[in-house]
Each structure stands twice: as C-alpha cells, then as structure tokens.
Protein backbone atom coordinates (compact mmCIF):
# COMPACT_ATOMS: atom_id res chain seq x y z
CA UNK A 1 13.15 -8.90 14.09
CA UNK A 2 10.69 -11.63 14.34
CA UNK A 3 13.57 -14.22 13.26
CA UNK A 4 15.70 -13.16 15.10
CA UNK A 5 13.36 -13.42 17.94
CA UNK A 6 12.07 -16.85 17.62
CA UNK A 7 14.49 -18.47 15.53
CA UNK A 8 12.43 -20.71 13.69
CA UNK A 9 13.49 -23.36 11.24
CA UNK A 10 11.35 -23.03 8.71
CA UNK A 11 9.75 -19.82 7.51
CA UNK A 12 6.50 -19.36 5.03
CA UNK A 13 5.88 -15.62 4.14
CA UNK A 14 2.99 -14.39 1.82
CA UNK A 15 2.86 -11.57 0.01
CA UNK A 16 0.84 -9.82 -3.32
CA UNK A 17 2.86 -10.75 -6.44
CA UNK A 18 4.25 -7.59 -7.13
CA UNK A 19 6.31 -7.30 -4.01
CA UNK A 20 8.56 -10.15 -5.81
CA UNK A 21 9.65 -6.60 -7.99
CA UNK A 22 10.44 -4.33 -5.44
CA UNK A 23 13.55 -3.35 -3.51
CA UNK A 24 11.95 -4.85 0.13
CA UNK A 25 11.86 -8.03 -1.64
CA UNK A 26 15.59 -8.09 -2.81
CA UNK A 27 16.33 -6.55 0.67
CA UNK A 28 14.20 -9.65 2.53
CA UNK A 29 15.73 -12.47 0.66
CA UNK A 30 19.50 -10.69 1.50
CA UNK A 31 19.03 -10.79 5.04
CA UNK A 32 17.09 -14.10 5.14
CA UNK A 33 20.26 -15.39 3.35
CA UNK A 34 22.73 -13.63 5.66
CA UNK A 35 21.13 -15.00 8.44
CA UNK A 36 22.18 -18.48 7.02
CA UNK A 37 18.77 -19.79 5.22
CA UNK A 38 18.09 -21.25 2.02
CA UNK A 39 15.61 -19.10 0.10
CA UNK A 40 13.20 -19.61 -2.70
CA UNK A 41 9.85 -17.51 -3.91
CA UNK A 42 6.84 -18.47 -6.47
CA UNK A 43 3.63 -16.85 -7.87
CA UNK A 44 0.99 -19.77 -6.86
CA UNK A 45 -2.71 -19.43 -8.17
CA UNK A 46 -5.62 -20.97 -6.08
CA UNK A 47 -6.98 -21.52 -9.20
CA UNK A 48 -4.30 -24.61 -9.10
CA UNK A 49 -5.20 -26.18 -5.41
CA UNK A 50 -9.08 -27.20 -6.22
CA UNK A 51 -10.39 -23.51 -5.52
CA UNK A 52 -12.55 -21.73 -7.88
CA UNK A 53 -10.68 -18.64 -7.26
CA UNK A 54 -8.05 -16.67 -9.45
CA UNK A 55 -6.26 -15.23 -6.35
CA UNK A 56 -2.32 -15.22 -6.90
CA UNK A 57 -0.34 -14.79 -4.29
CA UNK A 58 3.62 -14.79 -3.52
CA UNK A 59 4.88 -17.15 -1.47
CA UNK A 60 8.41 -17.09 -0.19
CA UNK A 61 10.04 -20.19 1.50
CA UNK A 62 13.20 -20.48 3.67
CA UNK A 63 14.53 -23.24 4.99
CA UNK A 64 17.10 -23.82 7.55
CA UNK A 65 18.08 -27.26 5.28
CA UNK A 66 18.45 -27.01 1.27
CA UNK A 67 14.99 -27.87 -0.12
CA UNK A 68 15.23 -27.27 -3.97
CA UNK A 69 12.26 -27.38 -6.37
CA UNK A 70 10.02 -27.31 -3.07
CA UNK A 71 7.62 -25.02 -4.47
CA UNK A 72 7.67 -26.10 -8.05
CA UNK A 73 6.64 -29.49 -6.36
CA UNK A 74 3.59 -27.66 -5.05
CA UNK A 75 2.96 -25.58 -8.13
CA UNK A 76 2.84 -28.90 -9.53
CA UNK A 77 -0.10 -30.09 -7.58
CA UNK A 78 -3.27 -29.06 -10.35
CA UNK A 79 -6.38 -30.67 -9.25
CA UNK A 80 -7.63 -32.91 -12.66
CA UNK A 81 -11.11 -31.52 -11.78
CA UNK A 82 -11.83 -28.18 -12.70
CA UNK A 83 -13.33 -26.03 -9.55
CA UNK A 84 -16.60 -24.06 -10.14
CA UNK A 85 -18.53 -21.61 -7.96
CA UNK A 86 -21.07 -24.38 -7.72
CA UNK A 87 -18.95 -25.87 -4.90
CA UNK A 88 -19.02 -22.55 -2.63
CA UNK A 89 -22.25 -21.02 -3.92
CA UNK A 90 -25.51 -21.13 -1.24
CA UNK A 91 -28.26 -21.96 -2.68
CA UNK A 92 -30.29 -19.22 -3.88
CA UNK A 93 -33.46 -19.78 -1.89
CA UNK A 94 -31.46 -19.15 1.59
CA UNK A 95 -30.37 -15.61 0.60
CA UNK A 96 -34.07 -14.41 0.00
CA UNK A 97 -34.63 -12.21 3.03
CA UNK A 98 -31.27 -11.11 3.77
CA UNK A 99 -29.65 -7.62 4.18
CA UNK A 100 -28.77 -7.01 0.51
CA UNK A 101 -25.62 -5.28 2.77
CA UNK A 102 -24.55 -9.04 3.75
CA UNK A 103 -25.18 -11.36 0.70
CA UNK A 104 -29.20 -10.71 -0.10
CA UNK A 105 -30.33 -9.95 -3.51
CA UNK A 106 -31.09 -6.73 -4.76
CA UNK A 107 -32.70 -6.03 -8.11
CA UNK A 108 -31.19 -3.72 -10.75
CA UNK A 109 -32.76 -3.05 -14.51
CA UNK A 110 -29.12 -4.31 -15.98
CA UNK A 111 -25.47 -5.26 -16.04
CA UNK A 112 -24.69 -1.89 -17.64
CA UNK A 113 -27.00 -0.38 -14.58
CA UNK A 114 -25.40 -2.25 -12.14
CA UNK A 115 -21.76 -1.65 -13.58
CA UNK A 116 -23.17 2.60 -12.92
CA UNK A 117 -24.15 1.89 -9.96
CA UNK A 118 -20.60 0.91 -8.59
CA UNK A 119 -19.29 3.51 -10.13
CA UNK A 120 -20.86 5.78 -8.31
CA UNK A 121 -19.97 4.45 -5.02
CA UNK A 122 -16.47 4.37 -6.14
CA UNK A 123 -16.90 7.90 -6.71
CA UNK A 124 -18.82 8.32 -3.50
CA UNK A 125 -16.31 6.53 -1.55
CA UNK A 126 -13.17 8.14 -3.47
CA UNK A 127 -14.40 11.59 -2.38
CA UNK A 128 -15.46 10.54 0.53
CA UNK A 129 -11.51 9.87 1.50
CA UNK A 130 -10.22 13.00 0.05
CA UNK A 131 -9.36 12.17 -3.32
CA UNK A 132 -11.12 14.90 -5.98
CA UNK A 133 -9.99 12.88 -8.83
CA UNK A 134 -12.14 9.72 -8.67
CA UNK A 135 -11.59 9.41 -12.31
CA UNK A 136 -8.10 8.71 -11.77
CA UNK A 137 -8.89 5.81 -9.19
CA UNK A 138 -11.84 4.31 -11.67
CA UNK A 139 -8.79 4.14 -14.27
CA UNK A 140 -6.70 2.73 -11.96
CA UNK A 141 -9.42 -0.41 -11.58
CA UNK A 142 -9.24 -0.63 -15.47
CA UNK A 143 -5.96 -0.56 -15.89
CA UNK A 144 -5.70 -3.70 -12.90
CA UNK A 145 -8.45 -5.22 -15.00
CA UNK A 146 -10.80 -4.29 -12.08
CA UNK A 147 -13.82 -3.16 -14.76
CA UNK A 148 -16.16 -4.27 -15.64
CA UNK A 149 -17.45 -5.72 -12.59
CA UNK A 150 -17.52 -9.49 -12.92
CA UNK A 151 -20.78 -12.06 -12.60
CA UNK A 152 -20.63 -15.36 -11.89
CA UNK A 153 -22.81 -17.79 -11.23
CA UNK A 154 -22.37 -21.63 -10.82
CA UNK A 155 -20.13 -22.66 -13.72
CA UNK A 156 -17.83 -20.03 -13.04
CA UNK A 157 -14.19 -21.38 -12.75
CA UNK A 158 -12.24 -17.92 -11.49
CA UNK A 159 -13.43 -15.46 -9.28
CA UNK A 160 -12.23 -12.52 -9.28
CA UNK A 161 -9.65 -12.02 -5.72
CA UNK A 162 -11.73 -11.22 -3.05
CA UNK A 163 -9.90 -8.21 -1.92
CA UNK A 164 -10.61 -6.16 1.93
CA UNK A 165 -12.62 -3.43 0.68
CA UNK A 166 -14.90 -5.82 -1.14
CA UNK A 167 -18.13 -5.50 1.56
CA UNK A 168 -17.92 -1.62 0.85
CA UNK A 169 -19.02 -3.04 -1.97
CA UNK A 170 -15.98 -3.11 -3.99
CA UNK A 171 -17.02 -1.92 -7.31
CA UNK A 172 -15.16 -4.82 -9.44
CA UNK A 173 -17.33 -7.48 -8.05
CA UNK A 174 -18.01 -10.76 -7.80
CA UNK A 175 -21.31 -10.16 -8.49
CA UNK A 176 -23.82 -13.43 -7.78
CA UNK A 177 -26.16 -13.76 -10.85
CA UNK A 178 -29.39 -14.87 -9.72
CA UNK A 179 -30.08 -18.12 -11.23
CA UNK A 180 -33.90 -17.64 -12.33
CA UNK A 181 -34.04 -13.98 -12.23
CA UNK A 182 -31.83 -11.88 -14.64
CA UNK A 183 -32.29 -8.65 -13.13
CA UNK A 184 -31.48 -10.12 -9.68
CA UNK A 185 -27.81 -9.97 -8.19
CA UNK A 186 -26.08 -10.00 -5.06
CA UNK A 187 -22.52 -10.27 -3.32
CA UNK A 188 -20.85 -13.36 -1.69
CA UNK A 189 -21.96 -13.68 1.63
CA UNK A 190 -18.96 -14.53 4.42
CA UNK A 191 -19.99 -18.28 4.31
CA UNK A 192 -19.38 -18.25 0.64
CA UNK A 193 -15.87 -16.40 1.26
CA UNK A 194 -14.64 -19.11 3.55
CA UNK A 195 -15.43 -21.82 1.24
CA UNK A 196 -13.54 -19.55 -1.37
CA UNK A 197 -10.79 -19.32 0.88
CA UNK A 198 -11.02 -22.87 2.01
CA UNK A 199 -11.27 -21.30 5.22
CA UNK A 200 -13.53 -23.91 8.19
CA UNK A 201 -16.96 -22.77 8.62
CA UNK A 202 -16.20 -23.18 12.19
CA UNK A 203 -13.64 -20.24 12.06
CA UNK A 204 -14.94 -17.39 14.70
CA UNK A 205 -14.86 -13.83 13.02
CA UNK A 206 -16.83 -11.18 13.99
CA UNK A 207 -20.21 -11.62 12.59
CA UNK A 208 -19.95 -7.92 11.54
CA UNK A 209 -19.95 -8.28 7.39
CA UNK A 210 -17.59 -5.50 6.29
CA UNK A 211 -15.56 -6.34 8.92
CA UNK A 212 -15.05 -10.09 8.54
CA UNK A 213 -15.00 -9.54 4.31
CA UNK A 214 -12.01 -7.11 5.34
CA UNK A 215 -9.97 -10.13 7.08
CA UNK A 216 -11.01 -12.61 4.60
CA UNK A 217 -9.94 -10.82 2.10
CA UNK A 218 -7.01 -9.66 3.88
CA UNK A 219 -6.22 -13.36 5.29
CA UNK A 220 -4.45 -16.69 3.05
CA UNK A 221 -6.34 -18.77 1.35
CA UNK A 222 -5.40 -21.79 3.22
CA UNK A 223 -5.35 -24.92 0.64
CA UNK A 224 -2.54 -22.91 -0.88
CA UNK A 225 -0.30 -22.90 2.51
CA UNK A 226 -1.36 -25.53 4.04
CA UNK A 227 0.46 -27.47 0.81
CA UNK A 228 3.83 -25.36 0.93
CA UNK A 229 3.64 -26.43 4.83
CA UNK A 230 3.35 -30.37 4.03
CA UNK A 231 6.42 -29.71 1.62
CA UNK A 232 8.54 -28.16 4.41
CA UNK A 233 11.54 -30.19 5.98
CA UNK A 234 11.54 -31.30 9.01
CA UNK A 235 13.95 -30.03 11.93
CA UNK A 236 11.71 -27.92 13.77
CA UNK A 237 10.42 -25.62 15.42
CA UNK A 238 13.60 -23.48 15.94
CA UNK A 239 17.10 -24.04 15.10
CA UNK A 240 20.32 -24.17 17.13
CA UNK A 241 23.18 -22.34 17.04
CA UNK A 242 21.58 -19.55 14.75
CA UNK A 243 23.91 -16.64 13.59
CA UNK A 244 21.26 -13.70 15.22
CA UNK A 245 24.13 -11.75 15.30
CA UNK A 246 23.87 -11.79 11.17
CA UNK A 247 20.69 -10.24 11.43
CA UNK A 248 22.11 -6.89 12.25
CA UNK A 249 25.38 -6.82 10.43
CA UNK A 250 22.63 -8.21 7.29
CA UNK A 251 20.31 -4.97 8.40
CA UNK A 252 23.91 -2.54 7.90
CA UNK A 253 24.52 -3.75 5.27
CA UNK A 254 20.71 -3.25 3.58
CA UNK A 255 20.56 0.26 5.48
CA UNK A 256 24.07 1.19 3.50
CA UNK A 257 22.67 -0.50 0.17
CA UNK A 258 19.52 1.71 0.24
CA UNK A 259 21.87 5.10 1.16
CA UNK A 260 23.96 4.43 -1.80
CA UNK A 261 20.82 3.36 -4.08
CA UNK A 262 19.04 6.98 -3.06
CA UNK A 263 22.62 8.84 -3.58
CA UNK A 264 22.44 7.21 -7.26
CA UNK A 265 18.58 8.90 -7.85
CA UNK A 266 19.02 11.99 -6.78
C-alpha cells in the first residue's frame, strides 16, 4: 500500500534473516515483481562495513531499472581493518558513578554468577508476562545461541546483535568487562549503541535508557544502508507511468495463493 501510494523508484526494505524463508517473503517479492520492479535480497553482516558488530540483517532491493549483482557489489565492500569494541567502547573511568540501570558498573563474584543472575530475570520477566514455562524460553536463547551471556571488552571483534529488549537487561548480553577489575561488569550505555550502530551522536532519542536501547535495537545499523543506497540507480524519487493498478490484481492473486496453500494443510 505504501508503493502504491508513493510510487517510488527505488525501494530498500530490511528485515531479520529468517523472513527470507517464509511465505510473506515469497508473497513480497511476487507483488513487488507484478508491480513491474526488478527484485533482489541478501544476508549482509555489519561485521563486513567497519562495525564491530555481528548483526545480520536482510536486505531486499528493488529497482525500477535492472541493477544486477547490486548487492553482491556491497557485500563485497570488507573493510581490510578488522573492527574492535575499542572503537565504540567509553572509557572506563566515565562510567564510574552511573546508574548501573544505564551503562554503570556493578560488581558480581563471577561470570558463572553473573550468567545466574540473568537467568533469573529471564525467569522474572518470563513470568512476569504470563508464560509459566520460563524454562522453555531460557532454551529457546540456547538454542539461538543466546547463552551464555557474552563479555567483551576492547579487542572484541563481534558483538553480539543488540536486540530491543536488551536494557531490560537482556539476559544474553553484551556484557562490558571491566578492564582492571575482574569482578566488575556493566552494559553498553546508548552512546556506545550508536557508535555500534554507526548511528550520529547528534541523533535526538529520548534520553529514557530502556526506551532509546528499544529503538536502537529496533532501528538499522546505518553503514550497512547507507552503502546499498550509494549502489542504487538513479531515476528518482518516483516513477512515471507506474502499473498501481498491478498492485491489486498482484494482492488477488497472493490472497488466492494463500487460500489454496491453507486448503493443501488442512
């Protein structure tokens, strides 16, 4: 419906990588095609664009003009320096004083303590929403390779995805290894998280920590899109003479598709 509304030229969409699996994929990339568009998708790692995170994200491209091999072009782009926390990390110093809520250290007697410690809260918090099987959520983290929580500290290369329910805190981590004190930990403070996501320290959030950790981790880590953008063809913004009416003879036709797919289950 957006399309069809503002009929733009060139369209960037990003999703989690497992939606490239499901049946709202295949039915996207149908009516993006119907609606005359040239369409192409990719896994890209931020890992790749000079970030010292492992977030993975898909990225679907279509273009009003053929573009092939525009996103292997981008995949392509591996910085020949390796990224390591060291780039985003404050330094420890400026965290001593702050909420331990919003990036300030906090003092456990282990890893193994600390790894107890969020599971309880992910007990806590799984109860807390009306699930009596926390067990079955805890699993869940293992079986995403959510557990044990992860520590990092300056060399580390790949943090783990900052995801939205990470300020809660997120039991998987990142935990912050203090650098002088091994009992000493903390989590990524929202300066940290921009950096991560390459996001301007000038961008206004809401200065609230769950809150802005929610739309960080919700958000695009920009690097990333901001090079499938420079790849796009030029044309834009909109294009003329677009088939709209595809878009609901495309929408049938999906509609139809999913009846018959449902008939098939059952």
């Amino acid at each position: 419906e957006i399309v069809k509304a503002t009929n733009p030229y060139n369209i960037v969409i990003e999703q989690v990588e497992d939606f490239l699996e499901t049946s709202m994929f295949v039915g996207l990339k149908g009516v993006l095609t119907l609606l005359g568009y040239h369409v192409q998708h990719a896994v890209l790692d931020a890992n790749d664009f000079g970030l010292p995170t492992g977030r993975r994200r898909a990225v679907i491209v279509a273009t009003t003009e053929p573009a092939p091999g525009l996103i292997e072009r981008v995949s392509r782009s591996t910085k020949l320096i390796q990224p390591t926390a060291a780039d985003i990390l404050l330094p420890a110093h400026a965290l001593e004083g702050r909420n331990q809520a919003q990036g300030g250290w906090f003092t456990v007697r282990s890893e193994d303590d600390l790894e107890r410690m969020m599971r309880e809260l992910a007990k806590d918090e799984a109860l807390a929403v009306g699930d009596a099987r926390p067990g079955n959520w805890l699993g869940e983290l293992w079986e995403r390779d959510k557990f044990p929580p992860q520590f990092i500290d300056e060399s580390t290369t790949r943090v783990r995805a900052i995801v939205s329910r990470y300020g809660k805190p997120d039991p998987s981590g990142p935990f912050v290894r203090h650098p002088r004190r091994p009992d000493t930990y903390r989590l990524l403070t929202v300066e940290e998280i921009k950096r991560l996501h390459g996001v301007p320290q000038s961008y206004q959030l809401t200065d609230h920590y769950r809150t802005d950790v929610a739309l960080l981790g919700q958000g695009v880590v920009v690097d990333v899109f901001r090079s499938v953008i420079q790849e796009l063809p030029g044309g834009g913004p909109h294009r003329r003479n677009a088939p709209a009416d595809y878009l609901e003879a495309a929408l049938k036709a999906m509609s139809s598709e999913a009846r018959k797919i449902k008939h098939a289950v059952v």
